[in-house]
N, C-alpha and C. Protein backbone atom coordinates (compact mmCIF):
# COMPACT_ATOMS: atom_id res chain seq x y z
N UNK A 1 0.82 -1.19 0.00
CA UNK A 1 0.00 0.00 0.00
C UNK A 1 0.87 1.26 0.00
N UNK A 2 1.79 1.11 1.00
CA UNK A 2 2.96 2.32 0.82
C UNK A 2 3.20 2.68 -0.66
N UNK A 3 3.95 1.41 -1.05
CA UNK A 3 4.54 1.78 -2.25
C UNK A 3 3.84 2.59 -3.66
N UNK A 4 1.95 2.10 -3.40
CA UNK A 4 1.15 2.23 -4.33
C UNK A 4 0.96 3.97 -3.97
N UNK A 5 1.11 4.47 -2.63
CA UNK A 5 1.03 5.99 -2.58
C UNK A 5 1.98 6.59 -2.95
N UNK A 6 3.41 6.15 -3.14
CA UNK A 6 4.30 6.65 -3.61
C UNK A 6 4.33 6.84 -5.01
N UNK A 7 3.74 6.05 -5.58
CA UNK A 7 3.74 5.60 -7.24
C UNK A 7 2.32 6.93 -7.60
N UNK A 8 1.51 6.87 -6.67
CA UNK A 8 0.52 7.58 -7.17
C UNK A 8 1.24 9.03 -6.82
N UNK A 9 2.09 9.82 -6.02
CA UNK A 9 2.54 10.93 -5.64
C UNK A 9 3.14 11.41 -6.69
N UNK A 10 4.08 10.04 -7.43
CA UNK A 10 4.78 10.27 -8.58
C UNK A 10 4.09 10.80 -10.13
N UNK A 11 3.03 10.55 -9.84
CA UNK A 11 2.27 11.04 -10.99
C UNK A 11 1.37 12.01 -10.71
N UNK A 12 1.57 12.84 -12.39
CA UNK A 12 0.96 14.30 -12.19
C UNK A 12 -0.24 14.11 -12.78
N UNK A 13 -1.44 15.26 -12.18
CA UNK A 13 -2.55 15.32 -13.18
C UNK A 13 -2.31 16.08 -14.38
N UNK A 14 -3.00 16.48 -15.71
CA UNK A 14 -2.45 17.73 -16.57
C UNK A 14 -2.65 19.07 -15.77
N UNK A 15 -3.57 19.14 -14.92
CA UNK A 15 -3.35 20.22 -14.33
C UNK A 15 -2.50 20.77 -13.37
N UNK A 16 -1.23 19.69 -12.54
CA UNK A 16 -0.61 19.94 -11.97
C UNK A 16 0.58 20.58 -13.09
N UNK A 17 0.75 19.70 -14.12
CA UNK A 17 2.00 19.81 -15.02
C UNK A 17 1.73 21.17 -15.76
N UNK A 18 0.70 21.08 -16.10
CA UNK A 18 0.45 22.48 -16.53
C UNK A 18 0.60 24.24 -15.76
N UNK A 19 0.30 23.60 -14.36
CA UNK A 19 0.56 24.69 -13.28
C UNK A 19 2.10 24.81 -13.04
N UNK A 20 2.98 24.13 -13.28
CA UNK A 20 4.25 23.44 -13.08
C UNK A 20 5.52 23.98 -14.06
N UNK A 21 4.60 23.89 -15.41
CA UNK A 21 5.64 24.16 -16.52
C UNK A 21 5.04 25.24 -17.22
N UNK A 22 3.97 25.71 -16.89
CA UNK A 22 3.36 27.26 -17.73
C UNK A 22 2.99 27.27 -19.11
N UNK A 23 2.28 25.65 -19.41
CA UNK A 23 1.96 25.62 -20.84
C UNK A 23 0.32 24.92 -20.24
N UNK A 24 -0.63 25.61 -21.03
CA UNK A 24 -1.55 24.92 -20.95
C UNK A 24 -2.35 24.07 -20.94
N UNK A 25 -2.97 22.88 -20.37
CA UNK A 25 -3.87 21.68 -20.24
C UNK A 25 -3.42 21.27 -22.05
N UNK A 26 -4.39 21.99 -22.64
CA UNK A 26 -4.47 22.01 -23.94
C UNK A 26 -3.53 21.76 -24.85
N UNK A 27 -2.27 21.97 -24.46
CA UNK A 27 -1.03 22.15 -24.88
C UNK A 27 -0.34 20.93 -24.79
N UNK A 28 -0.46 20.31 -23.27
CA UNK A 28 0.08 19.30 -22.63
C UNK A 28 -0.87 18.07 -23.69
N UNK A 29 -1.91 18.25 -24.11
CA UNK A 29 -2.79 17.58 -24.88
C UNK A 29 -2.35 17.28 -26.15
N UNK A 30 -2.06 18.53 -26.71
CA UNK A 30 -1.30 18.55 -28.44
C UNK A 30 0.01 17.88 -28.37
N UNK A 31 0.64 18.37 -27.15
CA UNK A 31 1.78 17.18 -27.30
C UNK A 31 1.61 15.78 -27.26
N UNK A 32 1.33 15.57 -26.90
CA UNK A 32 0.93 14.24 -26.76
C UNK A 32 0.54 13.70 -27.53
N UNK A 33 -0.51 14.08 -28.45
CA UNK A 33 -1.28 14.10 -29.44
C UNK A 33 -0.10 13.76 -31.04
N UNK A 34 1.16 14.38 -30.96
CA UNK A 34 2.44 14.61 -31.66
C UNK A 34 3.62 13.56 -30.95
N UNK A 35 3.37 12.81 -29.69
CA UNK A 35 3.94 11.85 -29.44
C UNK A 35 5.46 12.30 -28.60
N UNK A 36 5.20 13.69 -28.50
CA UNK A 36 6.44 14.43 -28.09
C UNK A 36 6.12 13.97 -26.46
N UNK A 37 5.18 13.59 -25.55
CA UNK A 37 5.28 13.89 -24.53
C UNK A 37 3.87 12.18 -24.09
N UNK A 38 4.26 11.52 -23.26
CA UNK A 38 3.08 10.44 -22.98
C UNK A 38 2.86 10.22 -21.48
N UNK A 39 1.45 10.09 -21.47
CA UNK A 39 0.60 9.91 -20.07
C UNK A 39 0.46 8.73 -19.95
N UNK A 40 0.06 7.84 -18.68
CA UNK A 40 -0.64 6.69 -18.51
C UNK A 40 -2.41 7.02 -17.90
N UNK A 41 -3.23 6.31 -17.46
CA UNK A 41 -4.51 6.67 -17.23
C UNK A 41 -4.65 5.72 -15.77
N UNK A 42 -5.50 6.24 -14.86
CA UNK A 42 -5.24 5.61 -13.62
C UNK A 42 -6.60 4.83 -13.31
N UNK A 43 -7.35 4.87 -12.33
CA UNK A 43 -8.11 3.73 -12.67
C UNK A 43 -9.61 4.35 -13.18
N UNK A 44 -9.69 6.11 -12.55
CA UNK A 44 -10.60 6.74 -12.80
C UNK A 44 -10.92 6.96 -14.52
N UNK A 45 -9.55 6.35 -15.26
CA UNK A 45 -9.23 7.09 -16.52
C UNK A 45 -8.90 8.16 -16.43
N UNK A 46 -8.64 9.03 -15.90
CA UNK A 46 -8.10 10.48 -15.71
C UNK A 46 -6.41 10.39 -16.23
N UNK A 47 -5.96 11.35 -17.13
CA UNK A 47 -4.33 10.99 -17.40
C UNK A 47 -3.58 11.49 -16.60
N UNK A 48 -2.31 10.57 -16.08
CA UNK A 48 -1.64 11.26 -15.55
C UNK A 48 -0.19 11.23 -16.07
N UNK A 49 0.57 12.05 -15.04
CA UNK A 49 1.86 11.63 -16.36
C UNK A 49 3.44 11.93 -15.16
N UNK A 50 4.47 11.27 -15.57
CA UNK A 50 5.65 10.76 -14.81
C UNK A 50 6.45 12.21 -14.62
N UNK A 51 6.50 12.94 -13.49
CA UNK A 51 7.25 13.98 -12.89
C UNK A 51 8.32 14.10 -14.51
N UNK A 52 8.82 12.98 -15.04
CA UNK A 52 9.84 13.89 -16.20
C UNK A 52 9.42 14.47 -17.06
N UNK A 53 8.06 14.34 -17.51
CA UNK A 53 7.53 15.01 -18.37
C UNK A 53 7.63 16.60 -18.36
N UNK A 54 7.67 16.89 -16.96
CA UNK A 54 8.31 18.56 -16.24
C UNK A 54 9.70 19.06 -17.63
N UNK A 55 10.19 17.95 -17.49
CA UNK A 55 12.18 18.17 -18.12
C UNK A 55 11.51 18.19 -19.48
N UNK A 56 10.93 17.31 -20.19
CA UNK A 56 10.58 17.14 -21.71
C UNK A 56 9.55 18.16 -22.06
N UNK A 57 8.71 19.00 -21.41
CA UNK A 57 7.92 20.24 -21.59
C UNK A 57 9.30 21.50 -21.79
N UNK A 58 10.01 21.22 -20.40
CA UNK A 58 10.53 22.03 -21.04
C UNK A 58 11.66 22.43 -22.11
N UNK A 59 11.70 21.12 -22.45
CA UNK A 59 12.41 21.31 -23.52
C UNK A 59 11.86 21.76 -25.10
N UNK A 60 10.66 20.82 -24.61
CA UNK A 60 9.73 21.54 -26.19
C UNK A 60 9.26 23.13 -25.79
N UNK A 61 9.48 23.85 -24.98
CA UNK A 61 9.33 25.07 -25.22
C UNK A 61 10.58 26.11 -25.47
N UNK A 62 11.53 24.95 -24.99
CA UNK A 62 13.18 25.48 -25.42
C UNK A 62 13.54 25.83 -26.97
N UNK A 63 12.86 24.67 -27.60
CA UNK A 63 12.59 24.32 -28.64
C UNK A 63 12.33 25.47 -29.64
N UNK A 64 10.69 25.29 -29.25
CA UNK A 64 10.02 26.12 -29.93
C UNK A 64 10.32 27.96 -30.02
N UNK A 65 11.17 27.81 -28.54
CA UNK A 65 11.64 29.31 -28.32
C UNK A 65 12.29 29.69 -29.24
N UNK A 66 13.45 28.50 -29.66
CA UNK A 66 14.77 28.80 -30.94
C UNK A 66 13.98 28.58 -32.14
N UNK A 67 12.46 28.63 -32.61
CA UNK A 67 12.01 28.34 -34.00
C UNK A 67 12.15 27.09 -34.77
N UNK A 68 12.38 26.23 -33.22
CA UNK A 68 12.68 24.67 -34.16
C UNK A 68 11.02 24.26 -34.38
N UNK A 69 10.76 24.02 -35.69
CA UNK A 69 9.39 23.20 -35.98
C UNK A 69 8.87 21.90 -35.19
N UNK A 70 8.20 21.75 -34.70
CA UNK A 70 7.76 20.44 -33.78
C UNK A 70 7.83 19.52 -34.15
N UNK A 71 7.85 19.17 -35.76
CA UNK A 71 7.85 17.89 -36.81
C UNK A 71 9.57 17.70 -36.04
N UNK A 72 10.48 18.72 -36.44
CA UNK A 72 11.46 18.37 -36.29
C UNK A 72 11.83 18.06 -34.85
N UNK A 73 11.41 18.25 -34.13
CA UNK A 73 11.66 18.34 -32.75
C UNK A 73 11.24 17.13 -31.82
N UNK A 74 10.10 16.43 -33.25
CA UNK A 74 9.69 14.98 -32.83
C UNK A 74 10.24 14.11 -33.50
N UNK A 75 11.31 14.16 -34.70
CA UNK A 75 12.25 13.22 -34.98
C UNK A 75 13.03 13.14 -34.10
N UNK A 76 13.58 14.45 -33.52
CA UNK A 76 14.73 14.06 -32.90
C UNK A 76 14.53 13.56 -31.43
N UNK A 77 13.54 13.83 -30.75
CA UNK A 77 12.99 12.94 -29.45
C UNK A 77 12.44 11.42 -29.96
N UNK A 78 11.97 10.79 -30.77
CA UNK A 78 11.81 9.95 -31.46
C UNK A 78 12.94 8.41 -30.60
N UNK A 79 13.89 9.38 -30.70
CA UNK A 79 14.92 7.83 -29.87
C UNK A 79 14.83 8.17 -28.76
N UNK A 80 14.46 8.71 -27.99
CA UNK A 80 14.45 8.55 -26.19
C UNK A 80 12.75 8.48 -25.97
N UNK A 81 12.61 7.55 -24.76
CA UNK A 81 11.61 7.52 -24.44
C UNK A 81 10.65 8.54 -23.94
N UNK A 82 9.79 8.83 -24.54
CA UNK A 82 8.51 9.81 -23.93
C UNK A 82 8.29 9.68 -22.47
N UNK A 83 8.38 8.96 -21.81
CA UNK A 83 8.38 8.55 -20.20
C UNK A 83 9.58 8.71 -19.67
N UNK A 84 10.63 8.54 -19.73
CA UNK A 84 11.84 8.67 -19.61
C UNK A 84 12.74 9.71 -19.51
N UNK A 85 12.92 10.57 -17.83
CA UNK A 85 13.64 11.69 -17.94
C UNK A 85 14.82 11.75 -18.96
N UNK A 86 15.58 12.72 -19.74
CA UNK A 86 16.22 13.28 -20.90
C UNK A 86 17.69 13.31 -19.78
N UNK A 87 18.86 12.56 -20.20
CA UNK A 87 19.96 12.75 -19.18
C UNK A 87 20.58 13.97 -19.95
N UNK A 88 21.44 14.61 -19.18
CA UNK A 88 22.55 15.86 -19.64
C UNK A 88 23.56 15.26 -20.75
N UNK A 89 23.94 14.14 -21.01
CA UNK A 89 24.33 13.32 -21.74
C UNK A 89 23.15 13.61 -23.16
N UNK A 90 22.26 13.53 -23.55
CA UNK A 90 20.80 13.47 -24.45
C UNK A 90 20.68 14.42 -24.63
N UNK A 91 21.11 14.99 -23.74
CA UNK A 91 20.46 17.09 -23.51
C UNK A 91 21.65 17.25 -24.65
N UNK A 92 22.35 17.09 -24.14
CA UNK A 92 24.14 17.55 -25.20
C UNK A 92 23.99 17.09 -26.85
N UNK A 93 23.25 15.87 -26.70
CA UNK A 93 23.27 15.41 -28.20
C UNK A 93 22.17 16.19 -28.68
N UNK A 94 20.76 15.96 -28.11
CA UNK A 94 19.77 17.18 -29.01
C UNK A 94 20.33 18.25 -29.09
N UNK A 95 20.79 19.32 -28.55
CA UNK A 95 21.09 20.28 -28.71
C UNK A 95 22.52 20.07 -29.89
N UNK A 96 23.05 19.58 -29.94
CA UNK A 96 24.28 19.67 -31.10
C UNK A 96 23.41 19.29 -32.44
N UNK A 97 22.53 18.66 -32.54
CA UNK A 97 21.50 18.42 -33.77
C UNK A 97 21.15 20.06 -34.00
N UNK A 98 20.39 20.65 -32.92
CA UNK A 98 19.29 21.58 -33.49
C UNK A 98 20.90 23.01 -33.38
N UNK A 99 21.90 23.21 -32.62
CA UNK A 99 23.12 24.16 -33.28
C UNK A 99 23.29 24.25 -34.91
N UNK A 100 23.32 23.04 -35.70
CA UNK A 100 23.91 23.09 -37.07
C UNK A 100 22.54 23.82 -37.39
N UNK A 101 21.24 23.51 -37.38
CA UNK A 101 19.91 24.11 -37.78
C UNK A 101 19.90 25.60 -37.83
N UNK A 102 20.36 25.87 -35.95
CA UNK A 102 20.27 27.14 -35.78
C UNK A 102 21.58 28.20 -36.52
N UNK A 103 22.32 27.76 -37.02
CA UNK A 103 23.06 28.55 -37.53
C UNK A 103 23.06 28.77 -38.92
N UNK A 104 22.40 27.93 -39.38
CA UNK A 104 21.79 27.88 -40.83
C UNK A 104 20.65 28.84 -40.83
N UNK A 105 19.87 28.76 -40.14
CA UNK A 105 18.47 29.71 -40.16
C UNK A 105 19.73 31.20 -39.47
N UNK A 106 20.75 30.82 -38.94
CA UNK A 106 21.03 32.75 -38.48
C UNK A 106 21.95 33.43 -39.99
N UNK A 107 22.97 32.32 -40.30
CA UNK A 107 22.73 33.27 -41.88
C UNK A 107 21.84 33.54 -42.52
N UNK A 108 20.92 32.69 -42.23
CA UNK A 108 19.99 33.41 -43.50
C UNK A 108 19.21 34.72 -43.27
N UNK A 109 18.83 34.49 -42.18
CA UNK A 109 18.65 35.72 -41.32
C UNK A 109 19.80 36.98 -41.51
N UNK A 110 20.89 37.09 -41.42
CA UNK A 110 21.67 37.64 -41.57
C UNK A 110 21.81 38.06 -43.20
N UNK A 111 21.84 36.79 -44.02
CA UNK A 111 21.60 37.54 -45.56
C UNK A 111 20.24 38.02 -45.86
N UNK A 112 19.20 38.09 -45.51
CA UNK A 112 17.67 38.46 -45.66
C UNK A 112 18.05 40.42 -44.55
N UNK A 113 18.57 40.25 -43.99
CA UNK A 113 18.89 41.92 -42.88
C UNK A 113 19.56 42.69 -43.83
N UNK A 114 20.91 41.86 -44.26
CA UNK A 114 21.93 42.85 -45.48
C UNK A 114 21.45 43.25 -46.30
N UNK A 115 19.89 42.61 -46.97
CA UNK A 115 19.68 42.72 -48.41
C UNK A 115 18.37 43.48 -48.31
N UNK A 116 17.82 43.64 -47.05
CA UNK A 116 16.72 44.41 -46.52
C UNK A 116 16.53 46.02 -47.00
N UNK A 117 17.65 46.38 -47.54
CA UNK A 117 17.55 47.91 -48.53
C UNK A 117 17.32 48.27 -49.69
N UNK A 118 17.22 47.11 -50.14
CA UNK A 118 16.63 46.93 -51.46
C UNK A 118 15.22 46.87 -51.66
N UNK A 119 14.57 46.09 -50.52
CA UNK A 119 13.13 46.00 -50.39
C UNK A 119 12.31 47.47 -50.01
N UNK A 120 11.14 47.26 -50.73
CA UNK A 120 9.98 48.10 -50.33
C UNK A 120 9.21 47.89 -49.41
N UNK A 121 8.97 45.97 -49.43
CA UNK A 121 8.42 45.57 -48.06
C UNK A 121 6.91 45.62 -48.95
N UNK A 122 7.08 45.86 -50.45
CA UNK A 122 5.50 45.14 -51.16
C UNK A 122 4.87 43.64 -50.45
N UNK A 123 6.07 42.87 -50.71
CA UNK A 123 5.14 41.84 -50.93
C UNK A 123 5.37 40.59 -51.69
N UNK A 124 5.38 41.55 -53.15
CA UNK A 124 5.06 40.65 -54.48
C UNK A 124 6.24 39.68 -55.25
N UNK A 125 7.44 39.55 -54.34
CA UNK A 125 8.19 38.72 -54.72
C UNK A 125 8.50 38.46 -56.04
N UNK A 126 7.91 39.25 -57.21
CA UNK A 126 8.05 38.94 -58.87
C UNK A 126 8.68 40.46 -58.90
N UNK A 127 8.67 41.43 -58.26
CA UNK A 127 9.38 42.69 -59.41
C UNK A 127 10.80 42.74 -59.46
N UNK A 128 10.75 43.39 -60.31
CA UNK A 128 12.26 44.00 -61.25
C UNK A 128 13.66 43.74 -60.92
N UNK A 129 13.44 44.21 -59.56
CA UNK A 129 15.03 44.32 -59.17
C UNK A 129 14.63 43.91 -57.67
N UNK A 130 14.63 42.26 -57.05
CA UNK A 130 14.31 42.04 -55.63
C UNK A 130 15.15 41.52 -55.26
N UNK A 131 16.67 41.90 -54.30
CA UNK A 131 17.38 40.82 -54.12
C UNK A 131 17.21 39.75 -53.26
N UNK A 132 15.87 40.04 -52.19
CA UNK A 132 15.87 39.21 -51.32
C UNK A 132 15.03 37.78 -51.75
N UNK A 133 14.57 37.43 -53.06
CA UNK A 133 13.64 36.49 -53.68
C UNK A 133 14.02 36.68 -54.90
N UNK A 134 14.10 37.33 -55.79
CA UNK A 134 13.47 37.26 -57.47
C UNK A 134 14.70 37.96 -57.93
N UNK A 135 16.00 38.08 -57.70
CA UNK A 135 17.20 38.84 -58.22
C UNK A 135 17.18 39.21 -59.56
N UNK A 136 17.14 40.25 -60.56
CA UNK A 136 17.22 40.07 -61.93
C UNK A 136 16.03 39.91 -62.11
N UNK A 137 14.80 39.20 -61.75
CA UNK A 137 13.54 38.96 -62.29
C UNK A 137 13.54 37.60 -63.07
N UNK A 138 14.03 36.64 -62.84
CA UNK A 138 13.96 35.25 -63.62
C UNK A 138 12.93 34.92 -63.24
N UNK A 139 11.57 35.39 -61.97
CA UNK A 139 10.43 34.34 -61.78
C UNK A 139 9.17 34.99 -62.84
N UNK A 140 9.72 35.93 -63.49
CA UNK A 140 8.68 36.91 -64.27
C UNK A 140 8.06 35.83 -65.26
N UNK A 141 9.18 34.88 -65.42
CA UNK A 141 8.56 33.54 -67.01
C UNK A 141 7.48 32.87 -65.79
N UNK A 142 7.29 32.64 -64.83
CA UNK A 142 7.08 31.69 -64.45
C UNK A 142 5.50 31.91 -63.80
N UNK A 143 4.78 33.71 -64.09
CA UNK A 143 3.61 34.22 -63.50
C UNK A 143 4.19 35.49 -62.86
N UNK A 144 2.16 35.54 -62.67
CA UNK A 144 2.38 36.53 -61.91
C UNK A 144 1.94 36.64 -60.32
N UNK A 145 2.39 37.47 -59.29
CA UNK A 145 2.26 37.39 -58.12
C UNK A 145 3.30 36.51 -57.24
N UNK A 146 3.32 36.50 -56.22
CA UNK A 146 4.04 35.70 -55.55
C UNK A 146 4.15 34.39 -55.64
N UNK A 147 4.97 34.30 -56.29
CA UNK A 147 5.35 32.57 -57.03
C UNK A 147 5.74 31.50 -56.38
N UNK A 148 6.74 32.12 -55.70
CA UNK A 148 7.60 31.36 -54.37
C UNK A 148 6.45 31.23 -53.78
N UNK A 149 6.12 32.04 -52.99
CA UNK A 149 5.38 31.88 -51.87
C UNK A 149 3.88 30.72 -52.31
N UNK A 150 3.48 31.02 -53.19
CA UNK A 150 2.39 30.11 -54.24
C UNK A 150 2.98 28.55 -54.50
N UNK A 151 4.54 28.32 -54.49
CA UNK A 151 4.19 26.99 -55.15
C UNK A 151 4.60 26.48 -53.30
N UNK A 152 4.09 25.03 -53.59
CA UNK A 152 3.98 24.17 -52.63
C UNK A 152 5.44 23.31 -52.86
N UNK A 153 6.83 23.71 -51.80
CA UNK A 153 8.04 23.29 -52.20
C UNK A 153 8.66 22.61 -50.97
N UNK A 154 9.42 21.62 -51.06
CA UNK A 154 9.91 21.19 -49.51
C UNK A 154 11.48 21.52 -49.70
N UNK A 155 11.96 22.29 -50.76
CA UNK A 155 12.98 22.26 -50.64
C UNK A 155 13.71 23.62 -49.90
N UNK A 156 14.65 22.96 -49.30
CA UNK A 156 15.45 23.67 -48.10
C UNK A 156 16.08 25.03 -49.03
N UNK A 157 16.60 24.87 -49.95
CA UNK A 157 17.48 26.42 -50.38
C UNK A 157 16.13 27.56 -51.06
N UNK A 158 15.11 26.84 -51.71
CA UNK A 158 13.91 27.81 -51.66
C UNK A 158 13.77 28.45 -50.98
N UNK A 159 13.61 27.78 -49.83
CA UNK A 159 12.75 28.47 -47.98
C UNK A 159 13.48 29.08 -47.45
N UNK A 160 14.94 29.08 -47.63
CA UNK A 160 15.95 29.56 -47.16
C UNK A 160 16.23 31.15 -48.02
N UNK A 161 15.82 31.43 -49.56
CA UNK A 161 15.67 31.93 -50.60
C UNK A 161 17.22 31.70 -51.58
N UNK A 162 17.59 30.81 -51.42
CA UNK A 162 18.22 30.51 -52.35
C UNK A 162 18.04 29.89 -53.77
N UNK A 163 18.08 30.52 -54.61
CA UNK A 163 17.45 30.23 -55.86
C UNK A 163 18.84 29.60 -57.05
N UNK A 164 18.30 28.74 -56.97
CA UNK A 164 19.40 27.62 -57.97
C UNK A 164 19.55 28.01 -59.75
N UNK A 165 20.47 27.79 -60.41
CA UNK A 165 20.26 28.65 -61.76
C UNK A 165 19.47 27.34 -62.36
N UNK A 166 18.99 26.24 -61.79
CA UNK A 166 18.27 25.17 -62.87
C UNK A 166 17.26 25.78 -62.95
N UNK A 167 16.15 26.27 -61.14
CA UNK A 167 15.23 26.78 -61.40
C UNK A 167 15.18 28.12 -62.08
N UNK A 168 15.75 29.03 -61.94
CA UNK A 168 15.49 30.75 -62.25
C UNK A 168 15.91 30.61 -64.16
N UNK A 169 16.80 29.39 -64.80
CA UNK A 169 17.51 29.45 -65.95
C UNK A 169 18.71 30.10 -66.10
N UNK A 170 19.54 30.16 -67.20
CA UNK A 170 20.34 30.65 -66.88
C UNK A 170 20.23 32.36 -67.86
N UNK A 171 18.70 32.71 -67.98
CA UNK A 171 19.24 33.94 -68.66
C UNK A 171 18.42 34.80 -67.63
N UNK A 172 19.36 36.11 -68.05
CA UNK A 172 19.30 37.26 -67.25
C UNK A 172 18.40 38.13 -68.13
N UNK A 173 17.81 38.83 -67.19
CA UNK A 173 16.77 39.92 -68.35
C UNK A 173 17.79 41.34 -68.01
């Protein structure tokens, strides 16, 4: 009987975890829901969930703080257990994954700031002279309006705005 009050002490309601880590019921729900974070159910059915879940909340808000996408943020929790406090050892390896990310998204950031004087801040990603999207105007063959932003692309140097001479061609207007 001892042991069964200890086991039950050990587990949180969502409303404790939520009071705990400053993300909402709702929240604690969507994770879960994304596999980033798992409860067990007790006999009431009510969920409850293992004091580490405290460490793995806050890491998905660590996360999300640096602009890492949650898709990505659930591959890389993917090998440690959802129940299973995250050792400083784990801590060291996620974080050296999402460094190479973050420094990729800060150049670009950094080339999108330099090139920020050129822009009007339209919009329309197709005029004349845009260095931050449409350099030269090569998307002019391709329509009109925001093109980039219009096609449906998974590729990384697009999103990044790096434009390859296969797509843009190789002539200059």
């Amino acid at each position: 009987m001892k042991k069964e009050r200890s086991q039950l002490k050990s587990r949180l309601s969502p409303g404790e975890v939520a009071k705990r880590s400053g993300v909402a019921v709702s929240a604690l729900h969507f994770y879960e829901s994304k596999g980033l974070i798992a409860s067990s159910r007790n006999a009431a059915n009510q969920r409850r969930y293992s004091r580490d879940v405290l460490r793995r909340v806050a890491i998905i808000k660590i996360a999300q703080r640096i602009g890492l996408p949650l898709a990505t943020l659930s591959e890389h929790l993917a090998s440690y257990p959802p129940d299973k406090r995250i050792s400083v050892k784990e801590w060291e390896q996620l974080t050296a994954q999402w460094r190479d990310e973050l420094d990729k998204r800060i150049e670009t950031l950094i080339r999108l700031r330099d090139d920020l004087n050129g822009c009007i801040g339209c919009g329309c990603l197709s005029m004349r002279d845009c260095p931050l999207r449409n350099a030269d105007d090569h998307l002019a063959e391709q329509g009109k309006g925001a093109v980039l932003l219009e096609q449906d692309s998974n590729d990384p140097e697009l999103s990044a705005g790096v434009l390859s001479d296969e797509l843009l061609g190789s002539t200059k207007l």
